[in-house]
Protein backbone atom coordinates (compact mmCIF):
# COMPACT_ATOMS: atom_id res chain seq x y z
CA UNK A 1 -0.83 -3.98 -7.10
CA UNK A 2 -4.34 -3.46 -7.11
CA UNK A 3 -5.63 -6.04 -5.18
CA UNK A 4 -2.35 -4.58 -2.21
CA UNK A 5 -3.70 -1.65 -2.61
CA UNK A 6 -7.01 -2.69 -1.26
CA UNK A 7 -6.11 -4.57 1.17
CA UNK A 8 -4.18 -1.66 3.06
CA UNK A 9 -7.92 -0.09 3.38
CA UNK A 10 -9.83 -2.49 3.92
CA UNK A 11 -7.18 -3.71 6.72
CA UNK A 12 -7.30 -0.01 8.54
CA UNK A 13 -11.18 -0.08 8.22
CA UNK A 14 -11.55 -3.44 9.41
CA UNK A 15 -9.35 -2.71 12.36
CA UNK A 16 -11.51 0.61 13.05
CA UNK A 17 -14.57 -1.33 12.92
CA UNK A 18 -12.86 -3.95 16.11
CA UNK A 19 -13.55 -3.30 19.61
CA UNK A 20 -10.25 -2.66 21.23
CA UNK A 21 -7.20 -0.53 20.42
CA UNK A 22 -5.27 -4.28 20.76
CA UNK A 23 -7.08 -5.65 18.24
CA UNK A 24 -6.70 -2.24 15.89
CA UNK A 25 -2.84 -2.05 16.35
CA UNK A 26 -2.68 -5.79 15.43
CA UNK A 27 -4.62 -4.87 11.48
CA UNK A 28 -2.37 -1.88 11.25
CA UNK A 29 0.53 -4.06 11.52
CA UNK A 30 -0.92 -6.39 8.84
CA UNK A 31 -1.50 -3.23 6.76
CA UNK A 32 2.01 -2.44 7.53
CA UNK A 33 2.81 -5.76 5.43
CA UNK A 34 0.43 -5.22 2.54
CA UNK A 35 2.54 -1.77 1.97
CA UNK A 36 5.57 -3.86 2.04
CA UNK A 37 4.01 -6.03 -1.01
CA UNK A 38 2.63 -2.75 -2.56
CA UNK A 39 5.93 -0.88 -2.47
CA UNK A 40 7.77 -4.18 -3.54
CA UNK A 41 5.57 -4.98 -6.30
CA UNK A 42 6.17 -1.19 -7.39
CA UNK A 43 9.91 -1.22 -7.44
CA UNK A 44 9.38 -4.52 -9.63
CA UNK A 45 7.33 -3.00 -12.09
CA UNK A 46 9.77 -0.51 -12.56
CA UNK A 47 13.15 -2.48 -12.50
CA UNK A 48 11.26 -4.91 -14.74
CA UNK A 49 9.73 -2.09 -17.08
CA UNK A 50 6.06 -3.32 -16.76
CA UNK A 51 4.63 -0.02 -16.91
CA UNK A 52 4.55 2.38 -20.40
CA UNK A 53 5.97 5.65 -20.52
CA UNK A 54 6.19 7.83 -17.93
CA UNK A 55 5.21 6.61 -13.97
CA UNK A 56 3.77 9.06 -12.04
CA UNK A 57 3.12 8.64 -8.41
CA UNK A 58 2.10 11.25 -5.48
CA UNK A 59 3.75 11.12 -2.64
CA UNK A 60 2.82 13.30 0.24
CA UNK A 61 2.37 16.96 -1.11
CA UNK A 62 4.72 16.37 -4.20
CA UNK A 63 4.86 14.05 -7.75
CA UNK A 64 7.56 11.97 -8.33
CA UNK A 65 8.26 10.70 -12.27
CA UNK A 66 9.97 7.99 -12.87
């Protein structure tokens, strides 16, 4: 999760850093795919009961518990 989580930056910075707006769409579309994995591997963890206790993720302006 960690190493998805990085990538999603590292993606939209990379693409920042490129010369065109082409070539920046084309990372944020790969970023686009490392949230899929992140928000996959999230919903695993959880189904699968890797985490302890209670989850807590922020979303937006508001914390969900799971």
């Amino acid at each position: 999760m960690r190493r998805s989580a990085v990538s999603i930056a590292s993606n939209i910075a990379e693409g920042a850093a490129r010369a065109t707006d082409k070539e920046f769409i084309h990372f944020l579309h790969i970023t686009l795919g490392s949230l899929a994995e992140l928000d996959t591997q999230y919903i695993l963890a959880k189904e699968l009961q890797f985490t302890e206790g209670s989850l807590k993720v922020k979303q937006g302006s508001r914390m969900l518990e799971n």
